[in-house]
C-alpha atoms as a PDB file:
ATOM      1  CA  UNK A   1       0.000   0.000   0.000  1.00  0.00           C
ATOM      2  CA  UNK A   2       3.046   2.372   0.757  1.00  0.00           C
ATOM      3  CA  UNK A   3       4.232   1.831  -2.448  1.00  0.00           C
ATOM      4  CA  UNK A   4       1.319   3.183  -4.448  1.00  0.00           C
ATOM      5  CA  UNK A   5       0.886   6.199  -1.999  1.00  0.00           C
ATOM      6  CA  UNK A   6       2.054   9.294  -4.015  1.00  0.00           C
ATOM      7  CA  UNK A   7       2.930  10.753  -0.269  1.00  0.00           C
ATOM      8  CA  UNK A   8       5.527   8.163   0.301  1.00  0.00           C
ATOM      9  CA  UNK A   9       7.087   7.898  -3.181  1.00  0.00           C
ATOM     10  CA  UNK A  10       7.308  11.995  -3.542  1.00  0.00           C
ATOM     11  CA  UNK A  11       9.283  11.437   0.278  1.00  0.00           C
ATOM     12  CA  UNK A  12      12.186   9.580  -1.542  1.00  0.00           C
ATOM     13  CA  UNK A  13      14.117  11.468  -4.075  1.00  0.00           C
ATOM     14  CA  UNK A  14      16.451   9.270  -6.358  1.00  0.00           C
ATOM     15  CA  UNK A  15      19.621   7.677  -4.721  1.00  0.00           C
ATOM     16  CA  UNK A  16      22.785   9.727  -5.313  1.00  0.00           C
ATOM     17  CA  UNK A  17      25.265   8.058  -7.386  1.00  0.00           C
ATOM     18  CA  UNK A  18      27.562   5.881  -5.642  1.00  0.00           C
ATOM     19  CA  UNK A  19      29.347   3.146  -6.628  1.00  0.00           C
ATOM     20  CA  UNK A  20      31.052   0.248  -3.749  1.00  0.00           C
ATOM     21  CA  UNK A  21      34.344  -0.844  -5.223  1.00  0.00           C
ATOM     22  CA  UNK A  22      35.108  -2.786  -1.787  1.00  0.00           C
ATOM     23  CA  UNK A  23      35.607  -6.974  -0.811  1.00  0.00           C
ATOM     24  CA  UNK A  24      32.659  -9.480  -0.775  1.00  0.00           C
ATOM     25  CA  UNK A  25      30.714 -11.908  -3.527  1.00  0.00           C
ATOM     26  CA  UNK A  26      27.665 -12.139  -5.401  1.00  0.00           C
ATOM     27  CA  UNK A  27      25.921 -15.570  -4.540  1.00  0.00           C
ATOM     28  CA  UNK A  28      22.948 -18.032  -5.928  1.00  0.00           C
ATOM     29  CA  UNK A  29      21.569 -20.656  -4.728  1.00  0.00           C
ATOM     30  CA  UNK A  30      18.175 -22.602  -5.709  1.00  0.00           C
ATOM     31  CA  UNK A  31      15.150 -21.574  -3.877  1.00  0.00           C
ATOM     32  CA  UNK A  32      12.387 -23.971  -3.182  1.00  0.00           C
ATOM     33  CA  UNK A  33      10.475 -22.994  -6.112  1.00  0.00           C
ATOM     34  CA  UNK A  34      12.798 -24.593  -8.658  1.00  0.00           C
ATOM     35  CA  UNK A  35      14.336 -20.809  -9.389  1.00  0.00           C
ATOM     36  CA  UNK A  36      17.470 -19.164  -8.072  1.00  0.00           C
ATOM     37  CA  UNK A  37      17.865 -16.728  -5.637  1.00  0.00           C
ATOM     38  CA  UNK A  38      20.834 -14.284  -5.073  1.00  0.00           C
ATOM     39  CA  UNK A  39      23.060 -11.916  -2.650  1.00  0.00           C
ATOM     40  CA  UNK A  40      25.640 -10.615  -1.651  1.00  0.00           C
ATOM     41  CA  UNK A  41      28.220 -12.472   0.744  1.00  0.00           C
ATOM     42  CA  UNK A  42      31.063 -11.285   2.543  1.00  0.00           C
ATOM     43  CA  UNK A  43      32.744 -13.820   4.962  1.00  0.00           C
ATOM     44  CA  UNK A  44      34.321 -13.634   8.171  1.00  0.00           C
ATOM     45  CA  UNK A  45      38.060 -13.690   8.419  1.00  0.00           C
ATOM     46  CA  UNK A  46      37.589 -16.726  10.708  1.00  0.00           C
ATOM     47  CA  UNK A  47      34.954 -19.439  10.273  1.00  0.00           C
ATOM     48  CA  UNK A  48      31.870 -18.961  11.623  1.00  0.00           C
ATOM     49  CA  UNK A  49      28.062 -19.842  11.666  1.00  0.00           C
ATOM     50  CA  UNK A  50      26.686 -16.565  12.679  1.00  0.00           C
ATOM     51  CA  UNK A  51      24.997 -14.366  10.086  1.00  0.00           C
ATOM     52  CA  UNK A  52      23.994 -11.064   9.601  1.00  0.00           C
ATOM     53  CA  UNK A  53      21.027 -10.777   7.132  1.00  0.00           C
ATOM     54  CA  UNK A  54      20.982  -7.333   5.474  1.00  0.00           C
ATOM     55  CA  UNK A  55      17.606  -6.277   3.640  1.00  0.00           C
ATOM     56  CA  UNK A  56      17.586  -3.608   1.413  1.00  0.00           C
ATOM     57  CA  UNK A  57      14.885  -0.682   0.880  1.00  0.00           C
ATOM     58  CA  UNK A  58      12.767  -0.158  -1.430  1.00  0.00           C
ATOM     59  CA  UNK A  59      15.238   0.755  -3.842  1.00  0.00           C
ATOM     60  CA  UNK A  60      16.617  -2.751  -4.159  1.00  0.00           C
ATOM     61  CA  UNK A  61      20.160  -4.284  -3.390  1.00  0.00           C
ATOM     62  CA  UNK A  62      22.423  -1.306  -4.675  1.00  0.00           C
ATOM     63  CA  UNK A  63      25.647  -0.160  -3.736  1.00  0.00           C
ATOM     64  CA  UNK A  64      24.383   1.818  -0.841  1.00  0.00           C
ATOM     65  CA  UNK A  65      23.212  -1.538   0.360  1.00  0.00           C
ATOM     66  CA  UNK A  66      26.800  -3.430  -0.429  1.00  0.00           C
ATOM     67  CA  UNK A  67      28.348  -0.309   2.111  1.00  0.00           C
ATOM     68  CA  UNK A  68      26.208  -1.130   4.762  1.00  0.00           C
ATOM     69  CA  UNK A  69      27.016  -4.837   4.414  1.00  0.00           C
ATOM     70  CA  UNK A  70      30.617  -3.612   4.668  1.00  0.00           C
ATOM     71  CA  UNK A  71      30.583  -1.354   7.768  1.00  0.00           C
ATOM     72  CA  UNK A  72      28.936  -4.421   9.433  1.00  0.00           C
ATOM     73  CA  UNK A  73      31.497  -6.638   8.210  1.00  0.00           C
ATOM     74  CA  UNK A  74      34.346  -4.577   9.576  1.00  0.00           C
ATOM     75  CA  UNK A  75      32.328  -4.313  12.741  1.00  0.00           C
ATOM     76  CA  UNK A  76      31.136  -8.029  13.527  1.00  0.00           C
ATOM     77  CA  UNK A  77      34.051  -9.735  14.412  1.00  0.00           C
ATOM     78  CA  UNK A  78      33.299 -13.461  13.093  1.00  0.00           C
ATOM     79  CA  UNK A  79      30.166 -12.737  11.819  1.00  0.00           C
ATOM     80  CA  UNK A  80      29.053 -13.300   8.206  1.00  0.00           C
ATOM     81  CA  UNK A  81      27.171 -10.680   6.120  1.00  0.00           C
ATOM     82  CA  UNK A  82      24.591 -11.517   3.417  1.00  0.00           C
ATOM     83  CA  UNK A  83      22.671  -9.019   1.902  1.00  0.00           C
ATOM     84  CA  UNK A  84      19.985 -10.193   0.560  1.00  0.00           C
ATOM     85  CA  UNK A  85      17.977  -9.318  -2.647  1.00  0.00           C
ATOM     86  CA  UNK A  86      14.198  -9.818  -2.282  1.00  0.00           C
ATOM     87  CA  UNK A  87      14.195  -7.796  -6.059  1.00  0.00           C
ATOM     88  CA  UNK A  88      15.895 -10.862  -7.806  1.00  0.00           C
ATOM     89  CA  UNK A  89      18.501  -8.970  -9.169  1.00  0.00           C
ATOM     90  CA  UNK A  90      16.573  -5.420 -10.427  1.00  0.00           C
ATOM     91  CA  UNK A  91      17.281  -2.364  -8.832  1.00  0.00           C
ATOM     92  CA  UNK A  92      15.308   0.975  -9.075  1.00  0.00           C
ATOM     93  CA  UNK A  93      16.984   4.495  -9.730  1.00  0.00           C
ATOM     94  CA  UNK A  94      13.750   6.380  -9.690  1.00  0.00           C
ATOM     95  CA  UNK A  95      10.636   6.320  -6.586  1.00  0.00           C
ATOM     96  CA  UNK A  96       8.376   5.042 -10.186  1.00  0.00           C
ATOM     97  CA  UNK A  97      11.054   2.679 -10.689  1.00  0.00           C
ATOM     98  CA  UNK A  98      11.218   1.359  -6.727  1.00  0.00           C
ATOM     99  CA  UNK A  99       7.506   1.255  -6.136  1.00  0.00           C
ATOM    100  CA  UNK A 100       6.424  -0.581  -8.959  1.00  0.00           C
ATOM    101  CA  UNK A 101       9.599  -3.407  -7.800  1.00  0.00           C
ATOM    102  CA  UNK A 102       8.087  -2.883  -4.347  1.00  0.00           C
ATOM    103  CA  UNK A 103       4.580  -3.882  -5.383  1.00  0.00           C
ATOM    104  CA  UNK A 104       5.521  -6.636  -6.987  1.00  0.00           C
ATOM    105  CA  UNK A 105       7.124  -8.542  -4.448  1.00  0.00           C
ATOM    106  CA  UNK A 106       5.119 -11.580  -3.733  1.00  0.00           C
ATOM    107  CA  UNK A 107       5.070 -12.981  -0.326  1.00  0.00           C
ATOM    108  CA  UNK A 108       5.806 -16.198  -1.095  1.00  0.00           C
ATOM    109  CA  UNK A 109       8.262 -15.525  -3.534  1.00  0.00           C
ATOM    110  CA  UNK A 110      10.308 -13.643  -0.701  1.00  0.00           C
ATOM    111  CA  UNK A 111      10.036 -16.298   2.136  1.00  0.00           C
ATOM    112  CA  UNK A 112      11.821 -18.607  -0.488  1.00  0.00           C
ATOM    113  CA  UNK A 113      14.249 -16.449  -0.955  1.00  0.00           C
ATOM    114  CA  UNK A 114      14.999 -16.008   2.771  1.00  0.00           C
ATOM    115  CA  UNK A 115      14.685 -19.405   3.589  1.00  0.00           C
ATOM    116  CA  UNK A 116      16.933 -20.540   1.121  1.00  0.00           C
ATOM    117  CA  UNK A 117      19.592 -17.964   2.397  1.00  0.00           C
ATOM    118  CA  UNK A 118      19.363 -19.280   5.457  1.00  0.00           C
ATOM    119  CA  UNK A 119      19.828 -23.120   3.854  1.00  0.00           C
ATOM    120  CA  UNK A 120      22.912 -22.150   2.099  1.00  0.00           C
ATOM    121  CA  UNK A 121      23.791 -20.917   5.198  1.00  0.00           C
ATOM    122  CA  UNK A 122      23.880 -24.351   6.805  1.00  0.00           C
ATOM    123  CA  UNK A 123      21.549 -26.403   9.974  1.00  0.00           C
ATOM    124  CA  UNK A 124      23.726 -24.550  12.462  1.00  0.00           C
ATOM    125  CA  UNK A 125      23.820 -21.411  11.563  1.00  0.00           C
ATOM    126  CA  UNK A 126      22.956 -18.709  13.770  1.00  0.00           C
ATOM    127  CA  UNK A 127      21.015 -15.562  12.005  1.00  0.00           C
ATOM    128  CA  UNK A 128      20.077 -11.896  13.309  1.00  0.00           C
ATOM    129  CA  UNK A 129      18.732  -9.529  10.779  1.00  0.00           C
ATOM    130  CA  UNK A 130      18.601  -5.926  10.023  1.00  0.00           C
ATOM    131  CA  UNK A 131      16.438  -3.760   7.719  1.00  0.00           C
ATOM    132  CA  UNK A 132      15.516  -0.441   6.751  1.00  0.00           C
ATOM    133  CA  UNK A 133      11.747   0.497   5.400  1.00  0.00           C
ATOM    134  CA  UNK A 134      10.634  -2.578   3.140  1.00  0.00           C
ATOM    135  CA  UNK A 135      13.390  -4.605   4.271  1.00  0.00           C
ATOM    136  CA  UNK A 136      12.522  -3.688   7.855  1.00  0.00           C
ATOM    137  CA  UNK A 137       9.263  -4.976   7.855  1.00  0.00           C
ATOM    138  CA  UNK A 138      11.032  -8.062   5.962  1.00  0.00           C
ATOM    139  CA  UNK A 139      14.130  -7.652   8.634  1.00  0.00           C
ATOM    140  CA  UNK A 140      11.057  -8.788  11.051  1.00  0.00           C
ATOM    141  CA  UNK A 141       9.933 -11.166   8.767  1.00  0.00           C
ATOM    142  CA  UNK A 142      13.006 -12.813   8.055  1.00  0.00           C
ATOM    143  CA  UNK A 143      13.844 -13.108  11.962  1.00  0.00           C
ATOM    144  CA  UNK A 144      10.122 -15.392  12.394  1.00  0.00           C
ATOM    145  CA  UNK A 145      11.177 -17.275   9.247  1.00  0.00           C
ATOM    146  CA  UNK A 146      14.383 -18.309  10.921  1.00  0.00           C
ATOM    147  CA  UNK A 147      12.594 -19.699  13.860  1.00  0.00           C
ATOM    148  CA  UNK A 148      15.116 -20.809  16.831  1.00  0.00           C
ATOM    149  CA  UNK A 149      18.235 -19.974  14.915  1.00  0.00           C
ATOM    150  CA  UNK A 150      16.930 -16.122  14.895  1.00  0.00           C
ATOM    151  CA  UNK A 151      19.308 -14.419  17.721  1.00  0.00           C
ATOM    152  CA  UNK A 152      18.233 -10.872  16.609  1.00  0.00           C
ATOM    153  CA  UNK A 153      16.438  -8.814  15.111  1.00  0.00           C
ATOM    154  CA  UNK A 154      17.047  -5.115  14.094  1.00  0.00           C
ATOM    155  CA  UNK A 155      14.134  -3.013  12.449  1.00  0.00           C
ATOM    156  CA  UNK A 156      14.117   0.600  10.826  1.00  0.00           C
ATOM    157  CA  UNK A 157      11.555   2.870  10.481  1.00  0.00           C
ATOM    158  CA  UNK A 158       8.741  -0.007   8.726  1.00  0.00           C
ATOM    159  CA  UNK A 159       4.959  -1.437   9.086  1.00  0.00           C
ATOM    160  CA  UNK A 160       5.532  -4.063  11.570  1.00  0.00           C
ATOM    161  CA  UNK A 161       3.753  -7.741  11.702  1.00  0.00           C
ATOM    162  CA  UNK A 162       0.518  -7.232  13.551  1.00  0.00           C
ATOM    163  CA  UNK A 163      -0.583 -10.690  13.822  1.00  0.00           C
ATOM    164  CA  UNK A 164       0.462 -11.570  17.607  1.00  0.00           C
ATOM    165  CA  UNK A 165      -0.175 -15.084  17.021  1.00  0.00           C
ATOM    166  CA  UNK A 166       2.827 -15.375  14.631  1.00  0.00           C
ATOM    167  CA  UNK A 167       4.584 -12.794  17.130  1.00  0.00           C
ATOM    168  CA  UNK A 168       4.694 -15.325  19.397  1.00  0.00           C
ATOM    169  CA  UNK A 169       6.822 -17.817  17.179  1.00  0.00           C
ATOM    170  CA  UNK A 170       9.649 -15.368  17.525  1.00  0.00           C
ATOM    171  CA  UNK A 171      13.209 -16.789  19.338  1.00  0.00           C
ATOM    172  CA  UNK A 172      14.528 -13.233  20.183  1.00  0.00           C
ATOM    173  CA  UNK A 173      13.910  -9.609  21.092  1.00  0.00           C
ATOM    174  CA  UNK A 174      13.531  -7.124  18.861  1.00  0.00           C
ATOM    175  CA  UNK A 175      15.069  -3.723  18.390  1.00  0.00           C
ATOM    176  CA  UNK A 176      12.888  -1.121  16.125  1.00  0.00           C
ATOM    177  CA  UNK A 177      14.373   2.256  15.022  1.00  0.00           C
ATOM    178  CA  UNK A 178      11.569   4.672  14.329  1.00  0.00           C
ATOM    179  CA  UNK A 179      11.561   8.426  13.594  1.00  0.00           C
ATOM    180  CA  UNK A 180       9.077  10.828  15.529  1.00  0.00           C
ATOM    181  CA  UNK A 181       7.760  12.477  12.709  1.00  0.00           C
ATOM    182  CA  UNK A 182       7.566   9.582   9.844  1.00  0.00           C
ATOM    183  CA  UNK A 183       4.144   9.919   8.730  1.00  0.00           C
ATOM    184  CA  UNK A 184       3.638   5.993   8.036  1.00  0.00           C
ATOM    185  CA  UNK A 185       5.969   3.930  10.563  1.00  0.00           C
ATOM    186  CA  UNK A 186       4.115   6.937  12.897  1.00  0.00           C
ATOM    187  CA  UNK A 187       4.366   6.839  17.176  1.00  0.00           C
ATOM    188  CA  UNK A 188       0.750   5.620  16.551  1.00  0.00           C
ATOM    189  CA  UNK A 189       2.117   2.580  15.067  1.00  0.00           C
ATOM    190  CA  UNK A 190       4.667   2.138  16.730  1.00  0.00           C
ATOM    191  CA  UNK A 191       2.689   2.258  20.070  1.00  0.00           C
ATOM    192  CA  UNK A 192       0.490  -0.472  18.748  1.00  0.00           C
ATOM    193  CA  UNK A 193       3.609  -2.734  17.879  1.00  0.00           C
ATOM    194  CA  UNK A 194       4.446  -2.247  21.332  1.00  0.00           C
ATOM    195  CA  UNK A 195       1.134  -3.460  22.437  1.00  0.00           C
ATOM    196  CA  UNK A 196       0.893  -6.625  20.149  1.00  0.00           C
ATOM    197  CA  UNK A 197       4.853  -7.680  21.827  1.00  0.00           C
ATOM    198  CA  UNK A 198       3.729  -7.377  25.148  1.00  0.00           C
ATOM    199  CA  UNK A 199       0.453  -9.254  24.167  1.00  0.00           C
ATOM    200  CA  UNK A 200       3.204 -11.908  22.454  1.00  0.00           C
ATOM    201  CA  UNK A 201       5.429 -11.658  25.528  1.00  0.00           C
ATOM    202  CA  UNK A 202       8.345 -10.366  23.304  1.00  0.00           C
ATOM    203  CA  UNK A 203      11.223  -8.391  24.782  1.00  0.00           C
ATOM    204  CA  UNK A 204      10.541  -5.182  22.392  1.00  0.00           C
ATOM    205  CA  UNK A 205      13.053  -2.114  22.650  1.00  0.00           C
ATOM    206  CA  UNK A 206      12.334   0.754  21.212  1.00  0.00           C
ATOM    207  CA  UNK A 207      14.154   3.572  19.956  1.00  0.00           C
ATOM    208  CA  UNK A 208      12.772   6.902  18.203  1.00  0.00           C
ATOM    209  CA  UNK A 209      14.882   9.471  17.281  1.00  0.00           C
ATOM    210  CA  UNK A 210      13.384  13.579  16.201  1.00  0.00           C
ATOM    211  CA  UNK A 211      13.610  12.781  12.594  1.00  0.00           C
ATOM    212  CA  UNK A 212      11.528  11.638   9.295  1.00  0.00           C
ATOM    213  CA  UNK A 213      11.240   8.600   7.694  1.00  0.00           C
ATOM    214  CA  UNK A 214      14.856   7.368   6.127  1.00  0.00           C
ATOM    215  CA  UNK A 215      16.652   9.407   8.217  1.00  0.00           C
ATOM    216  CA  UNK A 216      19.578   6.972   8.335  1.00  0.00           C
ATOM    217  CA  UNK A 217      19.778   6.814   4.184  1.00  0.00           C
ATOM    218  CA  UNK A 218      22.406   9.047   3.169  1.00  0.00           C
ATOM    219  CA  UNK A 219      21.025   9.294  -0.241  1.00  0.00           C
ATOM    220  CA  UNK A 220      17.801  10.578   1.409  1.00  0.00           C
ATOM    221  CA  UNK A 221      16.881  14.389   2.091  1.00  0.00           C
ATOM    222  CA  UNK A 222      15.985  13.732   5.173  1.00  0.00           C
ATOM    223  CA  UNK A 223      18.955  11.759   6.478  1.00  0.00           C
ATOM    224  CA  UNK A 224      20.304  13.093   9.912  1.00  0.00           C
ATOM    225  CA  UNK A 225      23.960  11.889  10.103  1.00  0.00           C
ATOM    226  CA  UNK A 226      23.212  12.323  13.950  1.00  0.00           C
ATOM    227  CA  UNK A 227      20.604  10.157  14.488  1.00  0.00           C
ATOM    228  CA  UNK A 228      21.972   7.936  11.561  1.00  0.00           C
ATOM    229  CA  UNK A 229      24.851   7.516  14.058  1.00  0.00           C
ATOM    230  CA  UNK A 230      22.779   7.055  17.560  1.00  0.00           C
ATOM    231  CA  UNK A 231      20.964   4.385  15.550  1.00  0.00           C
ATOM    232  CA  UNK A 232      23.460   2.737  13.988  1.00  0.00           C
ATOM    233  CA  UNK A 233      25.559   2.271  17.536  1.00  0.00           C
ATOM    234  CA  UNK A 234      22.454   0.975  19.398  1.00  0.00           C
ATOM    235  CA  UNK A 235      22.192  -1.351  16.475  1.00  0.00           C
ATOM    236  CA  UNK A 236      25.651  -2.442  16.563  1.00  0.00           C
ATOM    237  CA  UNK A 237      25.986  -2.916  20.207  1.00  0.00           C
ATOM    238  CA  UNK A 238      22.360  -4.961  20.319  1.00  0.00           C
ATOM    239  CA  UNK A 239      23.715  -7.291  17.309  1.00  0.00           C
ATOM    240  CA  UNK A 240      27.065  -7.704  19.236  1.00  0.00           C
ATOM    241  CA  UNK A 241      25.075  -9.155  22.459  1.00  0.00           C
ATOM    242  CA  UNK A 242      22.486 -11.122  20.752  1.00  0.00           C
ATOM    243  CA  UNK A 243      25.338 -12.810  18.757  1.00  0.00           C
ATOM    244  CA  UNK A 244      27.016 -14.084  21.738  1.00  0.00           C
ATOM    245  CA  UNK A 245      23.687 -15.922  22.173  1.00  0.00           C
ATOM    246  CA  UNK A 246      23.408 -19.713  21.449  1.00  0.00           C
ATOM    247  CA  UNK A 247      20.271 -20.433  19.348  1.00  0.00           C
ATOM    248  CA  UNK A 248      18.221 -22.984  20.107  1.00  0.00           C
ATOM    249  CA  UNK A 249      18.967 -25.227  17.226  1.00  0.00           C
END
């Protein structure tokens, strides 16, 4: 529904050009549909069966995408990064461009893909997952697919699952990074999230900074390096805990 709302599309101006020229590898694997799903990988220095699941906006997985990978890379010691592309392989340049690739995800069609990324992965693999927008709504999404290997979950600024029945399935707490004056991921929203968790019996934290929606997108208008930064270390310090967890496999 966000997608077709003129509001939300005019709120997203074209990416800057960028382009990542740093480490990491574009994967495939099959997904249970007979079809073949890709990424991004970049692999810990040491072996290791934690991952990080990175899901990209609206925009698809572009470069912008690849850098945040990175910066978690360097970050996580002995974790490994996958971005993962819910678009199969198209990326948008323009807010036509994104919303039409945005509508067109099917549901289905994206739990494949993330529970195939979390086969190649392997049986003992531990994931957390972060997202911003679309992929934070799938960041949640991706952390109930993964069922007791899930160790984290990190949301931005998104339309959380409302269904506290399938809240209930998750393995871990959740972080959620939301923006006081976003106009869709609004502190009405939010508050209700808050309210389906505790019905769940979820640990929930919550964090909402004085900004507007993709505030942490540097290719955005509205991006606050500030706040960008807050968020970003309360993400990176709730990933580094939760990894030290051992899922439930």
């Amino acid at each position: 529904m966000l997608a077709a709302n003129e509001g939300f599309s005019g709120g997203h101006d074209a990416p800057l050009p960028y382009s990542y020229q740093g480490t990491g590898n574009a994967i495939e694997f099959r997904t249970s549909d007979g079809k073949t799903g890709c990424g991004f990988e970049m692999k810990s220095a040491t072996p290791s069966d934690k991952y990080l699941l990175v899901i990209h906006e609206w925009w698809g997985l572009n470069d912008y995408i690849k850098k945040e990978a990175a910066t978690y890379t360097s970050e996580l010691t002995g974790v490994n990064v996958i971005a993962v592309d819910l678009y199969d392989g198209q990326v948008a340049t323009t807010p036509e461009e994104a919303g039409k690739l945005m509508q067109a995800v099917k549901t289905d069609r994206a739990q494949r893909i993330l529970k195939s990324t979390m086969t190649y992965a392997g049986p003992k693999a531990r994931f957390a997952t972060v997202g911003w927008c679309f992929g934070g709504g799938w960041s949640l999404q991706a952390a109930l697919l993964g069922g007791k290997q899930t160790v984290g979950c990190v949301m931005y600024y998104c339309m959380p699952e409302n269904d506290v029945a399938r809240l209930k399935t998750l393995n871990s707490d959740v972080l959620g990074i939301f923006a006081s004056q976003d106009k869709w991921s609004s502190p009405e929203v939010v508050a209700q999230f808050q309210k389906d968790m505790a019905a769940a019996k979820k640990p929930l934290t919550v964090k909402s900074y004085d900004a507007d929606h993709a505030f942490a997108n540097p290719s955005n208008p509205k991006y606050s390096p500030q706040f960008a930064a807050y968020a970003h270390a309360v993400s990176l310090a709730y990933l580094r805990k939760n990894f030290k967890r051992e899922a439930k496999v």
